[in-house]
PDB file of N, CA and C in Angstrom:
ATOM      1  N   UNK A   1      -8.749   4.201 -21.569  1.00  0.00           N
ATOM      2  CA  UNK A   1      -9.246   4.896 -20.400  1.00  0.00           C
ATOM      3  C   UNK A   1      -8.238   4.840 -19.262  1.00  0.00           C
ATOM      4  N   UNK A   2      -7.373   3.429 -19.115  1.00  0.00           N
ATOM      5  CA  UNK A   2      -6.413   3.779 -18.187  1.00  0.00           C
ATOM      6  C   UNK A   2      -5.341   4.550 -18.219  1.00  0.00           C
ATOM      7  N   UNK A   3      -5.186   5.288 -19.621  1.00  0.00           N
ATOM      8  CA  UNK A   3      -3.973   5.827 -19.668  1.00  0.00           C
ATOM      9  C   UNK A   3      -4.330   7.432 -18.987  1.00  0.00           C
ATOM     10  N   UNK A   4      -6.079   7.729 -19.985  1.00  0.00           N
ATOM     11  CA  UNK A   4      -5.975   8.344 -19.030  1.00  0.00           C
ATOM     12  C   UNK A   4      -6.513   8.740 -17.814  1.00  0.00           C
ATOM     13  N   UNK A   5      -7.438   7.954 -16.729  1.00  0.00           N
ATOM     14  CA  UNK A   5      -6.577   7.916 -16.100  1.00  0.00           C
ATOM     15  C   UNK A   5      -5.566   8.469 -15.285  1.00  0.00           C
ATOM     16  N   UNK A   6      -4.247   7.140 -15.434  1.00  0.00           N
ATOM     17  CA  UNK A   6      -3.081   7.540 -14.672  1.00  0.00           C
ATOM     18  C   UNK A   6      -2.390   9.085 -15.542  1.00  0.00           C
ATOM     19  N   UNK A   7      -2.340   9.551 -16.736  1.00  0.00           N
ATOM     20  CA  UNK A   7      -1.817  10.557 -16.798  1.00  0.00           C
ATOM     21  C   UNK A   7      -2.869  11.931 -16.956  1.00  0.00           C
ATOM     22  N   UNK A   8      -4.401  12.074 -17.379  1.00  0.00           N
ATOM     23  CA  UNK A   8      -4.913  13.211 -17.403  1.00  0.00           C
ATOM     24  C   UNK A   8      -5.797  13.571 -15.863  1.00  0.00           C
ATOM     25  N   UNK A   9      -5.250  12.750 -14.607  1.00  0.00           N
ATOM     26  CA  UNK A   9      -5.839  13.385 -13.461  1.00  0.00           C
ATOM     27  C   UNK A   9      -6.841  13.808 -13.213  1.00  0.00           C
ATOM     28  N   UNK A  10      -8.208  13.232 -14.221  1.00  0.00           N
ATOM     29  CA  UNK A  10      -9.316  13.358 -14.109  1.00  0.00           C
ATOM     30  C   UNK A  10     -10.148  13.406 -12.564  1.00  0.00           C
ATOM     31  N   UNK A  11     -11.456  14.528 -12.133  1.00  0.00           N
ATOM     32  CA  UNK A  11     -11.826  14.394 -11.782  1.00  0.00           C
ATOM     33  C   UNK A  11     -12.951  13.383 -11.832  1.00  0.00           C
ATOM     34  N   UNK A  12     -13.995  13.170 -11.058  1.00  0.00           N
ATOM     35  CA  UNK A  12     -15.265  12.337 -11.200  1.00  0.00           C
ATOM     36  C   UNK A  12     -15.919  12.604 -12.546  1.00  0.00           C
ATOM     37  N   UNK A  13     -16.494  13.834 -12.594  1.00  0.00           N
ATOM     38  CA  UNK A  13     -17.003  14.812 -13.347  1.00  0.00           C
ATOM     39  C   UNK A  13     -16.606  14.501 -14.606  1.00  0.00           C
ATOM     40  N   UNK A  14     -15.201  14.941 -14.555  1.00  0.00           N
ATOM     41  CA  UNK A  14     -14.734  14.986 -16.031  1.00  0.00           C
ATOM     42  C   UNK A  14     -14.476  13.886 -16.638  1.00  0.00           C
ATOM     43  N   UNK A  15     -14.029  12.856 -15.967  1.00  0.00           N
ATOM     44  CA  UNK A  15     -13.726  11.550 -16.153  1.00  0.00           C
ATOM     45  C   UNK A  15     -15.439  10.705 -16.971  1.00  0.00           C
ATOM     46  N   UNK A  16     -16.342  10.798 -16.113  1.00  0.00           N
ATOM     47  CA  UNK A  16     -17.943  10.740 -17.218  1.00  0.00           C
ATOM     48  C   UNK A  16     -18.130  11.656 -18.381  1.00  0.00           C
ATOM     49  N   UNK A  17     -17.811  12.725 -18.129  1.00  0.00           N
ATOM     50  CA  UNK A  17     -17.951  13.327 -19.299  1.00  0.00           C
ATOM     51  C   UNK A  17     -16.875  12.521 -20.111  1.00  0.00           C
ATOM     52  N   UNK A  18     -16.013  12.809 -20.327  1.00  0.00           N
ATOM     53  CA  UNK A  18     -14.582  11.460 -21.260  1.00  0.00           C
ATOM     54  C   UNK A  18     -14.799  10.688 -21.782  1.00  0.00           C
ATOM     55  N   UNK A  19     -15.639   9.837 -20.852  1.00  0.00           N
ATOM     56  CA  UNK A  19     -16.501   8.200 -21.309  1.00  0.00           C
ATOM     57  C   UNK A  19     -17.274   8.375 -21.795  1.00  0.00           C
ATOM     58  N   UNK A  20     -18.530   9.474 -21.939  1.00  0.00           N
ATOM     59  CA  UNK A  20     -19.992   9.841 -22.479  1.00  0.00           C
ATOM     60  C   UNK A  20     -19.501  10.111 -24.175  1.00  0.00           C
ATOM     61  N   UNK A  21     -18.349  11.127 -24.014  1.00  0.00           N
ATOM     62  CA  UNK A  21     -17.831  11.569 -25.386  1.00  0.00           C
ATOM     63  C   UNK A  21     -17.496  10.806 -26.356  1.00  0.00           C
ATOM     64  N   UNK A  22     -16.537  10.208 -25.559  1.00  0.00           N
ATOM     65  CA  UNK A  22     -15.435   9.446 -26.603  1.00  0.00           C
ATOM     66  C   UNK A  22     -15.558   7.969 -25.973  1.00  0.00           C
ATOM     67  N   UNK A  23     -16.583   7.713 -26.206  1.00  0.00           N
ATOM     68  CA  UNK A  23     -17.384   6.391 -25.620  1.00  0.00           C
ATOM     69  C   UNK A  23     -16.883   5.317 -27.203  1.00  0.00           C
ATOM     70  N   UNK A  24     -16.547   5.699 -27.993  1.00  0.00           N
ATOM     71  CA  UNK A  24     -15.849   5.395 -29.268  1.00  0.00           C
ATOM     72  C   UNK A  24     -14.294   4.992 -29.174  1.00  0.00           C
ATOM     73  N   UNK A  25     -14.575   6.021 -29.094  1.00  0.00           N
ATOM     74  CA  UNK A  25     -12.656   5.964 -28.867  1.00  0.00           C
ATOM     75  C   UNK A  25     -12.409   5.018 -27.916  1.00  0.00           C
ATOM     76  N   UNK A  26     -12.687   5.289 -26.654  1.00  0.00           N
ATOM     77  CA  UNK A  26     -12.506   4.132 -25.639  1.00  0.00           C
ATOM     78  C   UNK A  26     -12.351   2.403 -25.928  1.00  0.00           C
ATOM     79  N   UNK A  27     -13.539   2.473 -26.644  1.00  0.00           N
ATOM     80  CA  UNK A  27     -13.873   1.073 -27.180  1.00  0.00           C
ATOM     81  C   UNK A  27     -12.736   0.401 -27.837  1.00  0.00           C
ATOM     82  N   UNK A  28     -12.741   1.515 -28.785  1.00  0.00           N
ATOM     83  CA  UNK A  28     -11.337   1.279 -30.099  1.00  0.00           C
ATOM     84  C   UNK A  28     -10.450   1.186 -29.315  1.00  0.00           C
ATOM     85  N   UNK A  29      -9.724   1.993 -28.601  1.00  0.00           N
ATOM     86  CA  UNK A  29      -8.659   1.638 -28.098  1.00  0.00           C
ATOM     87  C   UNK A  29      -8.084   0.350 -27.084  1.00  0.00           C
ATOM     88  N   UNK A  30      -9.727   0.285 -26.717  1.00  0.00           N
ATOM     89  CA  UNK A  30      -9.487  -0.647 -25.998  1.00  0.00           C
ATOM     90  C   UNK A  30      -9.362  -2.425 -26.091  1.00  0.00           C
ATOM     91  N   UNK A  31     -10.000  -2.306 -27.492  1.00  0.00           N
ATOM     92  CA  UNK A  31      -9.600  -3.235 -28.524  1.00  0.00           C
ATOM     93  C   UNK A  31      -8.516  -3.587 -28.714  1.00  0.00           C
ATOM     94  N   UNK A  32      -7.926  -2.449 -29.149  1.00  0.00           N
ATOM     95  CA  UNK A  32      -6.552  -2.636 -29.615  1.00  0.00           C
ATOM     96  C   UNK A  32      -5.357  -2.868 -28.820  1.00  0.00           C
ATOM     97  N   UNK A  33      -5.934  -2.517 -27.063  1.00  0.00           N
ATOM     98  CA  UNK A  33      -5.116  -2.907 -26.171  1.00  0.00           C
ATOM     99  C   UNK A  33      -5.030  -4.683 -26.400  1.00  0.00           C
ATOM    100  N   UNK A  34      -6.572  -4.885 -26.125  1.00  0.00           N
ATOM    101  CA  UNK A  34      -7.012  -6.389 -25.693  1.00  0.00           C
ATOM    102  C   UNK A  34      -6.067  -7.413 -26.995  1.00  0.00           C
ATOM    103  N   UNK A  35      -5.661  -6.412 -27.869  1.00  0.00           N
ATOM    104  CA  UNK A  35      -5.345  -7.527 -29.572  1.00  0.00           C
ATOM    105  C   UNK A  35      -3.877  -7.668 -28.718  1.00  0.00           C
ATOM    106  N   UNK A  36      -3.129  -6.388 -28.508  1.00  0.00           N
ATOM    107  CA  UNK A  36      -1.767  -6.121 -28.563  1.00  0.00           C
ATOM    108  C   UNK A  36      -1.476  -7.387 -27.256  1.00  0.00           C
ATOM    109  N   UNK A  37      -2.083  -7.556 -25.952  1.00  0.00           N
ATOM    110  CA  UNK A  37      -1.871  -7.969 -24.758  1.00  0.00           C
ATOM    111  C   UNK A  37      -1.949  -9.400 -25.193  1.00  0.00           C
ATOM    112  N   UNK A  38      -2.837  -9.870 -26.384  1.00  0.00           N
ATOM    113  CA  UNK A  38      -3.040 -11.615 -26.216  1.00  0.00           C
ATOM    114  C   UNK A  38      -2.036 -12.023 -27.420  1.00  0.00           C
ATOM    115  N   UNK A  39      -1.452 -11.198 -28.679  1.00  0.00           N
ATOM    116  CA  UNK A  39       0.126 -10.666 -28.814  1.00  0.00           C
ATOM    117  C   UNK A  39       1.151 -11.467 -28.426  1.00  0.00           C
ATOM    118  N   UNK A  40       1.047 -10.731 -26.972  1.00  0.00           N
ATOM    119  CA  UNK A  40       2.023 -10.726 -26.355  1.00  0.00           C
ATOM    120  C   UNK A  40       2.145 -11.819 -25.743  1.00  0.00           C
ATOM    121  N   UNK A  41       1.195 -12.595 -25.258  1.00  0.00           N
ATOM    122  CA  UNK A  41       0.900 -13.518 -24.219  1.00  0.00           C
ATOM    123  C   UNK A  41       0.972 -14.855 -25.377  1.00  0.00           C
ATOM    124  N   UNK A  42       0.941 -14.805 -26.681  1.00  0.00           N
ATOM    125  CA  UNK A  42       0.686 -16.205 -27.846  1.00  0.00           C
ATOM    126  C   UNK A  42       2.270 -15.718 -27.851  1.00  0.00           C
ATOM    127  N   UNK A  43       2.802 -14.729 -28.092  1.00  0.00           N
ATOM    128  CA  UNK A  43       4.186 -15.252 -28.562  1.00  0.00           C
ATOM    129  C   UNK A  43       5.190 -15.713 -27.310  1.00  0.00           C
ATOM    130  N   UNK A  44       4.749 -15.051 -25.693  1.00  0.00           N
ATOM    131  CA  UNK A  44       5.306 -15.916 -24.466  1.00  0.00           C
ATOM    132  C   UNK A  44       5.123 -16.993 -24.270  1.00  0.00           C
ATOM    133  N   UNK A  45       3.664 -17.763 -24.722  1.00  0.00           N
ATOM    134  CA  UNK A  45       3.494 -19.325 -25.127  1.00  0.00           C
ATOM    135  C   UNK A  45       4.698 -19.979 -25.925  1.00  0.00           C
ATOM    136  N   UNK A  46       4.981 -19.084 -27.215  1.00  0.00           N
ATOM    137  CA  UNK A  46       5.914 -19.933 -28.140  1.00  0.00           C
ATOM    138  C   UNK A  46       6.881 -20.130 -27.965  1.00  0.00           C
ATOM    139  N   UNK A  47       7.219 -18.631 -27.186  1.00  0.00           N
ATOM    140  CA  UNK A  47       9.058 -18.686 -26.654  1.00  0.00           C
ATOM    141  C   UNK A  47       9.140 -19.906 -25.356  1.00  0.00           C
ATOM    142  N   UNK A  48       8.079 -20.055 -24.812  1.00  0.00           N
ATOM    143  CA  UNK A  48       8.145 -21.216 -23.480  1.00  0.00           C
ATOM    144  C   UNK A  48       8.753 -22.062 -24.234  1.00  0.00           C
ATOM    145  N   UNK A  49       7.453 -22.464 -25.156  1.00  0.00           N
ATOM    146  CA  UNK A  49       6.973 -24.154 -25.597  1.00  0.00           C
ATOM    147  C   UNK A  49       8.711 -24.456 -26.036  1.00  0.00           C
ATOM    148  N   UNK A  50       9.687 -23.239 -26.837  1.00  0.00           N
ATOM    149  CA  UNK A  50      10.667 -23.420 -27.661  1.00  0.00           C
ATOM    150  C   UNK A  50      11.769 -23.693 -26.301  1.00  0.00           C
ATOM    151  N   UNK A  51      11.673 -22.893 -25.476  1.00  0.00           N
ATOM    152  CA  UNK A  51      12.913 -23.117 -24.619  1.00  0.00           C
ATOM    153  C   UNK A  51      12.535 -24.587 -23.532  1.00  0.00           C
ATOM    154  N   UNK A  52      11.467 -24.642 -23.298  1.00  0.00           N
ATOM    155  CA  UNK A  52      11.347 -26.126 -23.118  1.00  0.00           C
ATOM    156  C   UNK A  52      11.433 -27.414 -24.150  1.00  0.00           C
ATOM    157  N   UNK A  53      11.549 -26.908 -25.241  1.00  0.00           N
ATOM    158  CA  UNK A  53      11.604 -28.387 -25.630  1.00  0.00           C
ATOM    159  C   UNK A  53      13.263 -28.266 -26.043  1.00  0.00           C
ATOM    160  N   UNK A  54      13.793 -27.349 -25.812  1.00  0.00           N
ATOM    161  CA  UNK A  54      15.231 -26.874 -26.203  1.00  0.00           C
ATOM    162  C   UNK A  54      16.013 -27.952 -24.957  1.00  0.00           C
ATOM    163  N   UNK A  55      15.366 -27.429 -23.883  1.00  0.00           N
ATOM    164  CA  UNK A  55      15.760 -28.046 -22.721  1.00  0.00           C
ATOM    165  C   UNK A  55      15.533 -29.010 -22.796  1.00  0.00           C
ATOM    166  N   UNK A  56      14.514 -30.083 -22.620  1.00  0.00           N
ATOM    167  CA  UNK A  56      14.557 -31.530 -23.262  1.00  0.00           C
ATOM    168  C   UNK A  56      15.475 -31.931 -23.829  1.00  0.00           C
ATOM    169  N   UNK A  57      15.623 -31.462 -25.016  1.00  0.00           N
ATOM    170  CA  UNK A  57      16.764 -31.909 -25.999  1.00  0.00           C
ATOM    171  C   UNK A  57      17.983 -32.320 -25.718  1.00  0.00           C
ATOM    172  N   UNK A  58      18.585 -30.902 -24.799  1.00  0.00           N
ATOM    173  CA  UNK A  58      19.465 -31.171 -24.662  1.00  0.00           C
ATOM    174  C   UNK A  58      19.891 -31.987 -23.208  1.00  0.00           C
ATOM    175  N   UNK A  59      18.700 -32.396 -22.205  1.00  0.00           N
ATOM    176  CA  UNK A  59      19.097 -33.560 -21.582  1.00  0.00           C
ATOM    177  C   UNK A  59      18.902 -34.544 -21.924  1.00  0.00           C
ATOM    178  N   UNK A  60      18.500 -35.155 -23.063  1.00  0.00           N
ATOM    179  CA  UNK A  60      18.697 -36.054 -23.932  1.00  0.00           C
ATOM    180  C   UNK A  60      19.533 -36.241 -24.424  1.00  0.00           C
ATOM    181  N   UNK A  61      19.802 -35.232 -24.919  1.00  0.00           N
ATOM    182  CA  UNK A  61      21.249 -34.918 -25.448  1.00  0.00           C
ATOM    183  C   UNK A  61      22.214 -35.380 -24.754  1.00  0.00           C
ATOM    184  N   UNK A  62      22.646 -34.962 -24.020  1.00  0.00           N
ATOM    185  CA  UNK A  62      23.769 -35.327 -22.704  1.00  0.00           C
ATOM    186  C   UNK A  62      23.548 -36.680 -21.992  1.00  0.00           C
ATOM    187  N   UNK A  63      22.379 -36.801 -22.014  1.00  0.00           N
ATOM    188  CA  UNK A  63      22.276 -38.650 -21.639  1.00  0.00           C
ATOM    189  C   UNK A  63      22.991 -39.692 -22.267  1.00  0.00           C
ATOM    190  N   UNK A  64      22.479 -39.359 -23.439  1.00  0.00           N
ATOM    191  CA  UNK A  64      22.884 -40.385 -24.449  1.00  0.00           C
ATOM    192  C   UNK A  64      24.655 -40.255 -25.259  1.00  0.00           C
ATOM    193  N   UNK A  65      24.727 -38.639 -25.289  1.00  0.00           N
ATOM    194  CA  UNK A  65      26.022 -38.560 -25.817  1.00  0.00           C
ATOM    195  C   UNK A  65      27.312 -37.985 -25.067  1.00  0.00           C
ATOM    196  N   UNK A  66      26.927 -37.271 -23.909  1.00  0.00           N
ATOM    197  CA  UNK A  66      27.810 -36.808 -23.005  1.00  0.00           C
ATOM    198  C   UNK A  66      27.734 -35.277 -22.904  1.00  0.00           C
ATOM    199  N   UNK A  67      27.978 -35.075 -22.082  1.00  0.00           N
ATOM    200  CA  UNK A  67      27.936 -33.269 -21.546  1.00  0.00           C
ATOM    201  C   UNK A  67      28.296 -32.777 -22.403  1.00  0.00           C
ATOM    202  N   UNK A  68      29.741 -32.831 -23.178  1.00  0.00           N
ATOM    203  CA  UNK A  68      30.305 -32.336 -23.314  1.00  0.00           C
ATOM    204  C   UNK A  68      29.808 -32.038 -24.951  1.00  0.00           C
ATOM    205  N   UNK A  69      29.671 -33.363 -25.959  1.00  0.00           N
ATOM    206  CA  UNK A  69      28.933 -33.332 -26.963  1.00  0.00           C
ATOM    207  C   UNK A  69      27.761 -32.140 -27.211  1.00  0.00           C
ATOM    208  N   UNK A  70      27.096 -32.478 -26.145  1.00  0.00           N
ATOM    209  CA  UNK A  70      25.588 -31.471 -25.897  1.00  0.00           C
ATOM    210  C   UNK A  70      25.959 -30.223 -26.199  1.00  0.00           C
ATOM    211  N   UNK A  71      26.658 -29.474 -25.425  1.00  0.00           N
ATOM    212  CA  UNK A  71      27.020 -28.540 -25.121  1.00  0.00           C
ATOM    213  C   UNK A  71      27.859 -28.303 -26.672  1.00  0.00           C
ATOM    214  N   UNK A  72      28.578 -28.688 -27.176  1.00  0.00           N
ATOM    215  CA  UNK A  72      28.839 -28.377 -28.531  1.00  0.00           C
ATOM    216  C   UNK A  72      27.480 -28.024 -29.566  1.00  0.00           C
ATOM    217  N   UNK A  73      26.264 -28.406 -29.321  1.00  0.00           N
ATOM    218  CA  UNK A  73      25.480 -28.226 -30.566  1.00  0.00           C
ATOM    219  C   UNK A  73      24.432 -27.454 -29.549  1.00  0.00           C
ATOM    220  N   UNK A  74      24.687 -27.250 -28.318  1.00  0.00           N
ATOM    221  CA  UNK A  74      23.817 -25.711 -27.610  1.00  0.00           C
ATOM    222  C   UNK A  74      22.986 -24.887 -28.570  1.00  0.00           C
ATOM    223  N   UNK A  75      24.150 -24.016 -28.543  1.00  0.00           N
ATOM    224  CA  UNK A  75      24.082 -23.001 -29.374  1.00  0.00           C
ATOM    225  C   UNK A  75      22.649 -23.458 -30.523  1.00  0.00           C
ATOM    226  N   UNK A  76      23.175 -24.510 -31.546  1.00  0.00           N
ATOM    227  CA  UNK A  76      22.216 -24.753 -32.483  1.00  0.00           C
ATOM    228  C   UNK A  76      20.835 -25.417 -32.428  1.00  0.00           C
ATOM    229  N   UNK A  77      20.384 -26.293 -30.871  1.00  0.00           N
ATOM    230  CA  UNK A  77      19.500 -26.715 -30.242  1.00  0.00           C
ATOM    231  C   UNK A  77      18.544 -25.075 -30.107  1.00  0.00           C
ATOM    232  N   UNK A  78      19.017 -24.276 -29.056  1.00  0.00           N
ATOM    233  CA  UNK A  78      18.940 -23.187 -28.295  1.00  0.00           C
ATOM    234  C   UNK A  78      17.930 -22.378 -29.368  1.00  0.00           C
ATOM    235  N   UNK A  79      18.507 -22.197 -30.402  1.00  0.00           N
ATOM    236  CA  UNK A  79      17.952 -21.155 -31.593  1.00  0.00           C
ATOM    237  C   UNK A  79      17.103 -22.005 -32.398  1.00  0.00           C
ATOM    238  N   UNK A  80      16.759 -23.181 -32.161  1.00  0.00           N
ATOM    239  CA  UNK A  80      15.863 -23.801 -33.711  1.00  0.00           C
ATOM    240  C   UNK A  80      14.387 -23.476 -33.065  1.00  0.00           C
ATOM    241  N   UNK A  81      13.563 -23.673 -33.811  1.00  0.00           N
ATOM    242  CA  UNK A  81      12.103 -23.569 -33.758  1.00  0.00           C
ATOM    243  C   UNK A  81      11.927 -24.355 -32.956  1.00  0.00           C
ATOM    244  N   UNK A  82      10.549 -24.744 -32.541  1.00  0.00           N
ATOM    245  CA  UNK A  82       9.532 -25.451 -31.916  1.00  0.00           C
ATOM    246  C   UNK A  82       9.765 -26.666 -33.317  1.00  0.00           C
ATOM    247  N   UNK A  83       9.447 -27.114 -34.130  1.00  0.00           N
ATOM    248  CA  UNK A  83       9.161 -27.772 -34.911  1.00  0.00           C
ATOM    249  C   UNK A  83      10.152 -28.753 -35.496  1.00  0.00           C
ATOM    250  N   UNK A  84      11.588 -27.542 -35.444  1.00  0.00           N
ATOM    251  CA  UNK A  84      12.938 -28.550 -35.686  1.00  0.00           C
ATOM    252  C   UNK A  84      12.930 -29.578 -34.450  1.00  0.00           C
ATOM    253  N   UNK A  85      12.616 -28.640 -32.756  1.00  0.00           N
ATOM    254  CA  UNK A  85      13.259 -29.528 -32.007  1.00  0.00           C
ATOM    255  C   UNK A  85      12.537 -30.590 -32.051  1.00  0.00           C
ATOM    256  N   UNK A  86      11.527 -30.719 -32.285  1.00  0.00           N
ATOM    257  CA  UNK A  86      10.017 -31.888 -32.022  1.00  0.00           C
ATOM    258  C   UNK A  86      11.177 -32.619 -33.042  1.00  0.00           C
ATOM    259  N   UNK A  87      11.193 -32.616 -34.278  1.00  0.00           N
ATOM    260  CA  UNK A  87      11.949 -33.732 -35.016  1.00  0.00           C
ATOM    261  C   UNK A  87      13.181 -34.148 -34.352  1.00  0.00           C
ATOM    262  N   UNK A  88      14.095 -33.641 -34.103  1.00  0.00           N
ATOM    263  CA  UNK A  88      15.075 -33.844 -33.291  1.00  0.00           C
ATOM    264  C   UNK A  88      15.099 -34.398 -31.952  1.00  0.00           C
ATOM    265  N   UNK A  89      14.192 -34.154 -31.342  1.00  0.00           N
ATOM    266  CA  UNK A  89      13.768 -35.200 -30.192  1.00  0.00           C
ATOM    267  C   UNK A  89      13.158 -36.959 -30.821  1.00  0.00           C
ATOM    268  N   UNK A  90      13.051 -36.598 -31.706  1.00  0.00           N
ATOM    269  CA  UNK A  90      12.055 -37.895 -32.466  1.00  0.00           C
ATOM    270  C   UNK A  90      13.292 -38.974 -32.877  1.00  0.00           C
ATOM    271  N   UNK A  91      14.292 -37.946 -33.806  1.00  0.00           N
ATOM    272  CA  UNK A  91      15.534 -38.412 -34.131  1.00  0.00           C
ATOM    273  C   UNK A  91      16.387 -39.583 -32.945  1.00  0.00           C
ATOM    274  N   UNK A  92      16.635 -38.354 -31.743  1.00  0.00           N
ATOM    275  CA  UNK A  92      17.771 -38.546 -31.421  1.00  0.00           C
ATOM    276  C   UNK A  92      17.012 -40.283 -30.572  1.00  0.00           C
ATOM    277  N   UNK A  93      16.158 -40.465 -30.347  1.00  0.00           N
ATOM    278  CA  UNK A  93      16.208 -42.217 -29.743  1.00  0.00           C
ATOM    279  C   UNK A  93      16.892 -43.047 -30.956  1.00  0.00           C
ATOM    280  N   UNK A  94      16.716 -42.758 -31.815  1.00  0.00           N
ATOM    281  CA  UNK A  94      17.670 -44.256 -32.637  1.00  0.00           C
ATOM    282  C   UNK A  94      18.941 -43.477 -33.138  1.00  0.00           C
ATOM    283  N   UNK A  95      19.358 -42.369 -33.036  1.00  0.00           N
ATOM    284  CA  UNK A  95      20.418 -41.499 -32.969  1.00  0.00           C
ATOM    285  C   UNK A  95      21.891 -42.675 -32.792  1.00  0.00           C
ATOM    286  N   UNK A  96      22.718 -42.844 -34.122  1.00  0.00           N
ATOM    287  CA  UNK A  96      23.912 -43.507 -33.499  1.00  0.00           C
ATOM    288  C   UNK A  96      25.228 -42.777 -33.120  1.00  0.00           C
ATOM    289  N   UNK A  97      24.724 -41.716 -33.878  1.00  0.00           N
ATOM    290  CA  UNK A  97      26.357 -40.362 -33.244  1.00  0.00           C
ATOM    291  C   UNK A  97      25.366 -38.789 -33.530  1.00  0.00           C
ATOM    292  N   UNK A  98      25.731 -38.087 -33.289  1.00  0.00           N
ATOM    293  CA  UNK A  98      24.842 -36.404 -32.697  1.00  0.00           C
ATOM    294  C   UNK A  98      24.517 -36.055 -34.022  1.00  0.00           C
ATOM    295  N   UNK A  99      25.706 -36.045 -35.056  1.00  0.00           N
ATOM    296  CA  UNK A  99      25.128 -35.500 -36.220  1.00  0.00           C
ATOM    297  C   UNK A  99      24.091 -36.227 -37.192  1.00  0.00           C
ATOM    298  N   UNK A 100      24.083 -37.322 -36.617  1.00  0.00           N
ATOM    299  CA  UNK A 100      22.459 -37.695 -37.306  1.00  0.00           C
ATOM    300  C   UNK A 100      21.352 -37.059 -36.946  1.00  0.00           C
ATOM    301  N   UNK A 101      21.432 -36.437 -35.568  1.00  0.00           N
ATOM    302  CA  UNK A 101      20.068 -35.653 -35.563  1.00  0.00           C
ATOM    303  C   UNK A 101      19.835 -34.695 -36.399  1.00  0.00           C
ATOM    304  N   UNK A 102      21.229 -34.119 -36.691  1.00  0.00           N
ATOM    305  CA  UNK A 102      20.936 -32.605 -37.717  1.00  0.00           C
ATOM    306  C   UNK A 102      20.956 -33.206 -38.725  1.00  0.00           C
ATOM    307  N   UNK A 103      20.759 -34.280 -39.369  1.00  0.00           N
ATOM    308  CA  UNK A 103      20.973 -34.218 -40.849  1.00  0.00           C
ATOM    309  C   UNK A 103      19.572 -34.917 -41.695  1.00  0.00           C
TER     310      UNK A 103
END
């Protein structure tokens, strides 16, 4: 209904008639908005949860092994899942050199 709304310039009139008709359609579509929008909003959860625990990591990272170290395995921190980094945070406290976390 919001599409149209902003693009078919409905009057009062016609705009009830629209809704009376296609009182179906509306519904459906509007469903399918409500699926697409929470979508969108579960996979902006995941990308957070991932770039925060990315971030963690790697000031952990750099605590314990040096800037400069960190910054060498960026890149491969940056891109892992939610699930690698959780292990890898778990790792790196008894961590005695960087590549034990990846291995």
């Amino acid at each position: 209904l919001d599409f149209v709304d902003i693009y078919a310039a409905l009057d009062e009139n016609e705009r009830q008639r629209y809704q009376q008709h296609y009182a179906e359609e509306i519904e459906t579509m509007s469903a399918f908005a409500d699926r697409f929008i929470e979508q969108g909003l579960q996979q902006g959860v995941q990308q957070g949860l991932q770039q925060g625990e990315a971030t963690i990591l790697m000031r952990q990272f750099a605590r314990k092994f040096g800037t400069d170290s960190a910054e060498t395995y960026r890149p491969r921190i940056e891109s892992a899942e939610p699930e690698q980094l959780e292990a890898w945070s778990e790792r790196i406290l008894s961590a005695e050199t960087p590549e034990t976390i990846f291995h």
